[in-house]
PDB file of N, CA and C in Angstrom:
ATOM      1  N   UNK A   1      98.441  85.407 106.567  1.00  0.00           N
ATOM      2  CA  UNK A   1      98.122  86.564 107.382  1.00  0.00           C
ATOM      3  C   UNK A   1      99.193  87.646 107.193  1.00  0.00           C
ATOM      4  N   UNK A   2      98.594  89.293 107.194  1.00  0.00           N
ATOM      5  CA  UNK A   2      99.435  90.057 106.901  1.00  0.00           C
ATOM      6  C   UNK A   2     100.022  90.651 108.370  1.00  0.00           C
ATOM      7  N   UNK A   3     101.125  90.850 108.645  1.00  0.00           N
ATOM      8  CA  UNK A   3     101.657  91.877 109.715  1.00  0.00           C
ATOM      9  C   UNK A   3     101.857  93.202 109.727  1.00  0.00           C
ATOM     10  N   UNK A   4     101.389  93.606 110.577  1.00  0.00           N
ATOM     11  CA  UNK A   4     101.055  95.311 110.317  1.00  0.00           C
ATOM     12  C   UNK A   4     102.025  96.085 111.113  1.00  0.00           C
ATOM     13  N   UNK A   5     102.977  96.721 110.138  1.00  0.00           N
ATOM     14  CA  UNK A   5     104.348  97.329 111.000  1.00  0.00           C
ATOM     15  C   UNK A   5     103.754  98.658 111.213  1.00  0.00           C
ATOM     16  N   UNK A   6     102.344  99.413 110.941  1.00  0.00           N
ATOM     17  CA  UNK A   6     102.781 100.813 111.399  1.00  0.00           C
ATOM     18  C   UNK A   6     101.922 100.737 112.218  1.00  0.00           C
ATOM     19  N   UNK A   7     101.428 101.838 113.151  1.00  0.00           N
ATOM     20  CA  UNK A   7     100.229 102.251 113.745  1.00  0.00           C
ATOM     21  C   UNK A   7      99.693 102.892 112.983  1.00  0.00           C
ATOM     22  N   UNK A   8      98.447 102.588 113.301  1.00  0.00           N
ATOM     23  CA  UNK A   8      97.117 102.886 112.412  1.00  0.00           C
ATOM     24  C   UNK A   8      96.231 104.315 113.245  1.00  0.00           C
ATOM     25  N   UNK A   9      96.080 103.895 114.884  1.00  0.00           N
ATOM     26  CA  UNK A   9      94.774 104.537 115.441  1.00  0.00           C
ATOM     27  C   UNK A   9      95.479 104.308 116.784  1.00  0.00           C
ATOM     28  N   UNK A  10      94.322 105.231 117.772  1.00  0.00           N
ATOM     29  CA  UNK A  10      94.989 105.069 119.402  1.00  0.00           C
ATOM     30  C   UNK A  10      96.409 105.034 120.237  1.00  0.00           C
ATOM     31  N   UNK A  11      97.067 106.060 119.319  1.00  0.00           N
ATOM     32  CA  UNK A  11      98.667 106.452 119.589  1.00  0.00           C
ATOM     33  C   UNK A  11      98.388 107.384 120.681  1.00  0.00           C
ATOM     34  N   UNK A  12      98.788 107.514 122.020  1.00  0.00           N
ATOM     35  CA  UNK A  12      98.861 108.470 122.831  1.00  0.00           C
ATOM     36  C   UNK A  12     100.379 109.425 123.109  1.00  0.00           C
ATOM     37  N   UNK A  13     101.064 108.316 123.107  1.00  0.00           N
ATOM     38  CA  UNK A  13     102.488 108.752 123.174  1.00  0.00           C
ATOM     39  C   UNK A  13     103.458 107.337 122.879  1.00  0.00           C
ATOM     40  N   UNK A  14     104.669 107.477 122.198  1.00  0.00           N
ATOM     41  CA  UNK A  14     105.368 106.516 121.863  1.00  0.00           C
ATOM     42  C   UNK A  14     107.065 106.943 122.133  1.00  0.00           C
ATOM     43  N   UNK A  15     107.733 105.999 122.589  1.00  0.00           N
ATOM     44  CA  UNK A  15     109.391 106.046 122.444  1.00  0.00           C
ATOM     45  C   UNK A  15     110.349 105.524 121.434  1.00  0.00           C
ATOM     46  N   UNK A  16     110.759 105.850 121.328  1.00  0.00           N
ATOM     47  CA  UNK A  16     112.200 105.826 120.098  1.00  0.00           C
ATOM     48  C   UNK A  16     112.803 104.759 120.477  1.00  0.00           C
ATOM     49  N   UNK A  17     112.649 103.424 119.579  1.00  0.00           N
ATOM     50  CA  UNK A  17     113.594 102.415 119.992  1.00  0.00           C
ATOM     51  C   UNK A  17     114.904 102.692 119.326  1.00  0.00           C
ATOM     52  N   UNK A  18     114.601 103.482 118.422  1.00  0.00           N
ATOM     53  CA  UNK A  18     115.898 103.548 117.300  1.00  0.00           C
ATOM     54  C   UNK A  18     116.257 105.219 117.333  1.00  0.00           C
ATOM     55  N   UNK A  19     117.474 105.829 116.328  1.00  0.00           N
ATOM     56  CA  UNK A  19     117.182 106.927 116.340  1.00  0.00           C
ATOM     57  C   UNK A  19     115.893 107.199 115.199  1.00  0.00           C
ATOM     58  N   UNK A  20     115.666 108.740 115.984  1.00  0.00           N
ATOM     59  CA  UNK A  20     114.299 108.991 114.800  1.00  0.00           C
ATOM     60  C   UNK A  20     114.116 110.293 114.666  1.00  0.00           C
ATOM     61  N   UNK A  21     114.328 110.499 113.288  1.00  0.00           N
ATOM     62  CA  UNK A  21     114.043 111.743 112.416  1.00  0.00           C
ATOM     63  C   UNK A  21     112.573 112.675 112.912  1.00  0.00           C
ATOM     64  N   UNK A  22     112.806 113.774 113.318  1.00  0.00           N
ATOM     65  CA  UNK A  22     111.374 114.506 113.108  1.00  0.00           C
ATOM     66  C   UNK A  22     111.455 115.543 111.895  1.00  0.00           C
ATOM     67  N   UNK A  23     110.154 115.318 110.788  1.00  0.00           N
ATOM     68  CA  UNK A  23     110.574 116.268 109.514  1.00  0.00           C
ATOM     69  C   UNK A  23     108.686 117.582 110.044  1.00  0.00           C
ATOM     70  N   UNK A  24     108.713 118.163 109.245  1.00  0.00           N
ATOM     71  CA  UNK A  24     108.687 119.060 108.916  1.00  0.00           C
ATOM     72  C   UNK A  24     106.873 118.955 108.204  1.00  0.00           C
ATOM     73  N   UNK A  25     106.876 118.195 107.708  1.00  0.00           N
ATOM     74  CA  UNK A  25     105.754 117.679 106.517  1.00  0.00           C
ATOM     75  C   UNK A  25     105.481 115.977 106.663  1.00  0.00           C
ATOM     76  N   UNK A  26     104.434 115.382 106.153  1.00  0.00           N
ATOM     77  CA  UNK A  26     104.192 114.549 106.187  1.00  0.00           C
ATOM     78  C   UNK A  26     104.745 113.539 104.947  1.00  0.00           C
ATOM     79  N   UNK A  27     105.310 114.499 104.020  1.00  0.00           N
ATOM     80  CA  UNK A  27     105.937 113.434 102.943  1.00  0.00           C
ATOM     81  C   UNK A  27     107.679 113.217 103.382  1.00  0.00           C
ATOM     82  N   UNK A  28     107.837 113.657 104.748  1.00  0.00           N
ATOM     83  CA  UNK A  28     109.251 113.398 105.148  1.00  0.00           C
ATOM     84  C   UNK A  28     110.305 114.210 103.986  1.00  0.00           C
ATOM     85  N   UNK A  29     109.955 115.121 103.862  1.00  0.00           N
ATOM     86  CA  UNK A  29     110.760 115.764 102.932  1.00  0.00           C
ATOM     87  C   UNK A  29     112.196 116.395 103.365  1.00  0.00           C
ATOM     88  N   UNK A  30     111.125 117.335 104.345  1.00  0.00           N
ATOM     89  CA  UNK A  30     112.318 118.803 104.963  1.00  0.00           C
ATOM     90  C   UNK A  30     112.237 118.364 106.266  1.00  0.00           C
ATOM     91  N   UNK A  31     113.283 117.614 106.867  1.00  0.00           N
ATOM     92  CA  UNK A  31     113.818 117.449 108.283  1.00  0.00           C
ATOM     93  C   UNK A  31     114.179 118.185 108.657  1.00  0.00           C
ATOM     94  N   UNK A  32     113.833 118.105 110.222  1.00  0.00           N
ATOM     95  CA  UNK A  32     113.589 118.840 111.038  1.00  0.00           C
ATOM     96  C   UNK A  32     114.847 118.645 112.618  1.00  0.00           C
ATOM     97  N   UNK A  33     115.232 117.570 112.915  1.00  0.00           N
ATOM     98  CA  UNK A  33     115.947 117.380 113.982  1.00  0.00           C
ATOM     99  C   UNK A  33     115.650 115.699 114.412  1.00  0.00           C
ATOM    100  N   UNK A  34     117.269 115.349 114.082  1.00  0.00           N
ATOM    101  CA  UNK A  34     117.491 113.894 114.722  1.00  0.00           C
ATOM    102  C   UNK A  34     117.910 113.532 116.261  1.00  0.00           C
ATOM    103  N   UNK A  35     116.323 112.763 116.839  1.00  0.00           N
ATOM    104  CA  UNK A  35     116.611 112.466 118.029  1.00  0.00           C
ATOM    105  C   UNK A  35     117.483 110.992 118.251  1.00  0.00           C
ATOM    106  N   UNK A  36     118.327 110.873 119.152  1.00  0.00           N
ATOM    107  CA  UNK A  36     118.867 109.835 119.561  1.00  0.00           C
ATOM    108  C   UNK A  36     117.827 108.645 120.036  1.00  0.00           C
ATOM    109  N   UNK A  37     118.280 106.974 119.929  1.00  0.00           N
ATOM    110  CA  UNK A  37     117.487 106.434 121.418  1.00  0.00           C
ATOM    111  C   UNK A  37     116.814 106.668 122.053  1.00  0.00           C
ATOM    112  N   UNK A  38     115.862 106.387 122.777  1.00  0.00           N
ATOM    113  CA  UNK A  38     114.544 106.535 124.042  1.00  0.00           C
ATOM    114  C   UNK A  38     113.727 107.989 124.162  1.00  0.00           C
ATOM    115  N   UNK A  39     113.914 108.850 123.358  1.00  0.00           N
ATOM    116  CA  UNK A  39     113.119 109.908 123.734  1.00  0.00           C
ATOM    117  C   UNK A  39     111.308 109.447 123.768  1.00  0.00           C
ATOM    118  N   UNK A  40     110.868 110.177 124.356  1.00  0.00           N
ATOM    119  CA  UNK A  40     108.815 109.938 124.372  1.00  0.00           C
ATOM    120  C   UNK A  40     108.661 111.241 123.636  1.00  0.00           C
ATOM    121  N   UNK A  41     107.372 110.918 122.682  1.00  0.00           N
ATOM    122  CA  UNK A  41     107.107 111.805 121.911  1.00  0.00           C
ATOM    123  C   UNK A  41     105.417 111.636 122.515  1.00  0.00           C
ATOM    124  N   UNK A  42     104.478 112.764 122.912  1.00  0.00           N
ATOM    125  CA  UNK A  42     103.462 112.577 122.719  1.00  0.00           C
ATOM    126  C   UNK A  42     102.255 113.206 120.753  1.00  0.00           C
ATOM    127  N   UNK A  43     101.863 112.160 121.133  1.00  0.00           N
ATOM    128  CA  UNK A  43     101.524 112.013 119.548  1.00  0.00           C
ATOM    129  C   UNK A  43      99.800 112.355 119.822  1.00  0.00           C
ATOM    130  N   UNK A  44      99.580 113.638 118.673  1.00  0.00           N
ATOM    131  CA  UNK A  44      98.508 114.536 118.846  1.00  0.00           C
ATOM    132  C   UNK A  44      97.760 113.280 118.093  1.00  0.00           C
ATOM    133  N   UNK A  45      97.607 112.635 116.664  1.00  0.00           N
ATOM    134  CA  UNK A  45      97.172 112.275 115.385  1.00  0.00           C
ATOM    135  C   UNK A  45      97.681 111.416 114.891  1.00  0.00           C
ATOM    136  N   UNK A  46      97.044 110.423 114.549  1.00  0.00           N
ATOM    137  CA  UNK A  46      97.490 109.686 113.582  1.00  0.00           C
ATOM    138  C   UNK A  46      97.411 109.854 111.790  1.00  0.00           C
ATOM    139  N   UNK A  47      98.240 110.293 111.070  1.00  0.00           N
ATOM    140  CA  UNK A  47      97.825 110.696 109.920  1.00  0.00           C
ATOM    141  C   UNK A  47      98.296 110.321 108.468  1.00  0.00           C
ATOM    142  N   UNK A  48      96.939 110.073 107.698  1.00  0.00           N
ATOM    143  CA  UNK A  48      97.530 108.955 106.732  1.00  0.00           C
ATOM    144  C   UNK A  48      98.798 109.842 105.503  1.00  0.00           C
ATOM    145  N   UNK A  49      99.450 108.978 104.918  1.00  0.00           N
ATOM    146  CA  UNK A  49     100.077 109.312 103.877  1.00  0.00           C
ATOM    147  C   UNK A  49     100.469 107.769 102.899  1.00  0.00           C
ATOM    148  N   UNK A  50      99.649 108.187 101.682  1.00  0.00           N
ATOM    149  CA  UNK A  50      99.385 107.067 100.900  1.00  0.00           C
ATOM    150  C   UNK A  50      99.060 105.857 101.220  1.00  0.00           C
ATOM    151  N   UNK A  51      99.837 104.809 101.189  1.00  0.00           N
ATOM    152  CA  UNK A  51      99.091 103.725 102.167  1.00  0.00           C
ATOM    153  C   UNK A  51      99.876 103.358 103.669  1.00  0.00           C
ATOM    154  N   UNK A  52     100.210 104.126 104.138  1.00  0.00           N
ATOM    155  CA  UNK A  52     101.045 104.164 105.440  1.00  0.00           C
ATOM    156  C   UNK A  52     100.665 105.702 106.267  1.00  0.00           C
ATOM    157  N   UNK A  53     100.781 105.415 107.364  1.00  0.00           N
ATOM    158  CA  UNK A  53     100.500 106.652 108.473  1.00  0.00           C
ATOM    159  C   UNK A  53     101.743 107.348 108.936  1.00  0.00           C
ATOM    160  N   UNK A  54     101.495 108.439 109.474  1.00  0.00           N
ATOM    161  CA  UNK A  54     102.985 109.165 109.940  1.00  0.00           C
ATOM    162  C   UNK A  54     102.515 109.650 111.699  1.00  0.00           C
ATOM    163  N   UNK A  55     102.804 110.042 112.235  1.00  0.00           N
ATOM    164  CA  UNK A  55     102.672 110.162 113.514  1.00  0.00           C
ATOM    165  C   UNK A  55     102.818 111.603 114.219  1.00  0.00           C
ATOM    166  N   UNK A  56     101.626 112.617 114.196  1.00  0.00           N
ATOM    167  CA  UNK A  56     101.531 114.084 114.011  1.00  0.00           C
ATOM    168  C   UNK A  56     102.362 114.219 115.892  1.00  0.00           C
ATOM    169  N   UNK A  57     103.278 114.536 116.072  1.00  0.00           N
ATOM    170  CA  UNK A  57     103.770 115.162 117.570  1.00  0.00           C
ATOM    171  C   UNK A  57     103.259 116.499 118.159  1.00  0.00           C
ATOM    172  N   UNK A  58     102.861 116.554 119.372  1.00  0.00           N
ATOM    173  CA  UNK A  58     102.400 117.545 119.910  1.00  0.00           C
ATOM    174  C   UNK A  58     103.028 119.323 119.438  1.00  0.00           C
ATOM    175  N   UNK A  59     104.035 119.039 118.623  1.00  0.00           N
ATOM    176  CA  UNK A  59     104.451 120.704 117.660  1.00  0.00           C
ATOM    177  C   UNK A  59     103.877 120.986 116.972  1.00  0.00           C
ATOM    178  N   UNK A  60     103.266 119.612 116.378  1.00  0.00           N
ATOM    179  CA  UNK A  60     102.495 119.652 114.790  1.00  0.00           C
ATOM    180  C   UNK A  60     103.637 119.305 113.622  1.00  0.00           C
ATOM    181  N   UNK A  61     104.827 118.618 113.813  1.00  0.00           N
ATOM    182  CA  UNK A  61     105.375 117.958 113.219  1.00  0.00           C
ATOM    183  C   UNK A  61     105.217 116.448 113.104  1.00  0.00           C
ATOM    184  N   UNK A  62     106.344 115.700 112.470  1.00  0.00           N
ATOM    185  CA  UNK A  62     105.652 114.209 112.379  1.00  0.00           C
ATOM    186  C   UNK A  62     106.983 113.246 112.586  1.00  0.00           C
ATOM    187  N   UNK A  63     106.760 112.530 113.136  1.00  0.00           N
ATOM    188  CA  UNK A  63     107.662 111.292 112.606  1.00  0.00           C
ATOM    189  C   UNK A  63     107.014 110.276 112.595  1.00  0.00           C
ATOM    190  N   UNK A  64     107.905 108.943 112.150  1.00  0.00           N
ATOM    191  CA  UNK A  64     107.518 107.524 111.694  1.00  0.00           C
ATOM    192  C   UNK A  64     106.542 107.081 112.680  1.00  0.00           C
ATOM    193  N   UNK A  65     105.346 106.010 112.226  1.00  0.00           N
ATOM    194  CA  UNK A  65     104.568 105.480 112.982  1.00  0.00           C
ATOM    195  C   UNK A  65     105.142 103.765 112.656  1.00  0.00           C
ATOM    196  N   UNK A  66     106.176 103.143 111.876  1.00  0.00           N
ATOM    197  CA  UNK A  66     106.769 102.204 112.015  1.00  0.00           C
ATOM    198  C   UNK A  66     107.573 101.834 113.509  1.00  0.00           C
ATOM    199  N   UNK A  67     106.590 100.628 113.425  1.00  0.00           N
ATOM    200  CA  UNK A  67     106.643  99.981 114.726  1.00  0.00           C
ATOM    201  C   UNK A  67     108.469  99.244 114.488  1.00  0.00           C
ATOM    202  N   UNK A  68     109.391  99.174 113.405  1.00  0.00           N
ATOM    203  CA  UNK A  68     110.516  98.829 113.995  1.00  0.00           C
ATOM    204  C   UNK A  68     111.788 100.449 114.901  1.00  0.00           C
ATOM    205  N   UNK A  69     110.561 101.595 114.780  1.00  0.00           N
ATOM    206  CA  UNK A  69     111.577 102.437 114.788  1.00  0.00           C
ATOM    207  C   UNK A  69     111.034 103.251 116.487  1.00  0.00           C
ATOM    208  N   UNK A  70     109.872 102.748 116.421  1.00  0.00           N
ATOM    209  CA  UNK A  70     108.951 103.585 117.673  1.00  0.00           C
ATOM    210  C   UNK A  70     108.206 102.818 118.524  1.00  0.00           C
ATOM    211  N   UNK A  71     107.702 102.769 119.713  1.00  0.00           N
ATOM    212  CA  UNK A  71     106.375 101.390 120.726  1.00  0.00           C
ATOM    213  C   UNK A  71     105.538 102.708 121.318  1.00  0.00           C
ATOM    214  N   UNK A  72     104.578 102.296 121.176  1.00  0.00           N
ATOM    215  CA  UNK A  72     103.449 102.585 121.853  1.00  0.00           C
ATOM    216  C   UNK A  72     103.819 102.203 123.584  1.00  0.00           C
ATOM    217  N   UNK A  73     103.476 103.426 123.750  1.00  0.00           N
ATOM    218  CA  UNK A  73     103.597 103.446 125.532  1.00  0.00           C
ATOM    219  C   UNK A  73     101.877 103.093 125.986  1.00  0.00           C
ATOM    220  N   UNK A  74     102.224 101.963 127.055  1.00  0.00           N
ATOM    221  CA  UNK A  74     100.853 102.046 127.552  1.00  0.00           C
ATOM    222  C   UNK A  74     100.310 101.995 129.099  1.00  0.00           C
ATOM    223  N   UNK A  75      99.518 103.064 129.487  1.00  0.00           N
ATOM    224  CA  UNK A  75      99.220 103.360 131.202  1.00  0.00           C
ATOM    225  C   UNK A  75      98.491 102.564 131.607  1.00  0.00           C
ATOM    226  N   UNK A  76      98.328 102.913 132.646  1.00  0.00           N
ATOM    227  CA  UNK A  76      97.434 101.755 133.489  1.00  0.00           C
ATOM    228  C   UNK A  76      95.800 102.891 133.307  1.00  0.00           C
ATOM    229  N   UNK A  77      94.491 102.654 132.638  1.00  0.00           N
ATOM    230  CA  UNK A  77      93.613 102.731 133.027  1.00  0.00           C
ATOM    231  C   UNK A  77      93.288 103.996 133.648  1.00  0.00           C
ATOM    232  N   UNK A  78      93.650 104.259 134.766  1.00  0.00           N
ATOM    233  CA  UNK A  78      93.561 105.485 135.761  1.00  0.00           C
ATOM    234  C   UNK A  78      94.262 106.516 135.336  1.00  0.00           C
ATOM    235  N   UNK A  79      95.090 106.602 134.245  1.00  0.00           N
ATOM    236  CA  UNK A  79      96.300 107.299 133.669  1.00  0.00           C
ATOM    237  C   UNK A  79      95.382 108.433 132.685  1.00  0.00           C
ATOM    238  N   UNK A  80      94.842 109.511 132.466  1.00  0.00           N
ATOM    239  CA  UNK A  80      94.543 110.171 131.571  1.00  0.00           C
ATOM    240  C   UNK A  80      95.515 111.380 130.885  1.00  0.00           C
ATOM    241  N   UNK A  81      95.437 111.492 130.211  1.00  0.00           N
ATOM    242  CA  UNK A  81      96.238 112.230 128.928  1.00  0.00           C
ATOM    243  C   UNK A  81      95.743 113.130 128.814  1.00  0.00           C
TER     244      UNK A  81
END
């Protein structure tokens, strides 16, 4: 069985377990500003790049959708976005 480190689909908003780069483009080229630890990012898109996804933020920038660097936040039900 394979383990699947990125998010794929149904990202609403996620936190920074690690620090994490926001770039500019989706090929992570031209960075943009390194956040520290725990920030919440709400995440517009999930969007592919080659065989891995990147994680479009409500600016319209991107960072990592690797699950060792970011978690999916999740509400209770009654919670709308």
């Amino acid at each position: 069985m394979v383990e699947c480190y990125y998010y794929f689909s149904r990202v609403k908003k996620v936190k920074a377990k690690t620090n994490v780069t926001r770039y500019y483009d989706k090929s992570f080229k031209k960075k943009e500003r390194i956040f520290l630890k725990e920030p919440v990012f709400d995440v517009t898109s999930v969007d592919g790049y080659g065989k891995t996804t990147r994680l479009r933020v409500s600016n319209g920038k991107y960072i990592t959708s690797n699950m060792d660097y970011v978690q999916k936040l999740k509400y209770p039900k009654s919670h709308s976005i």
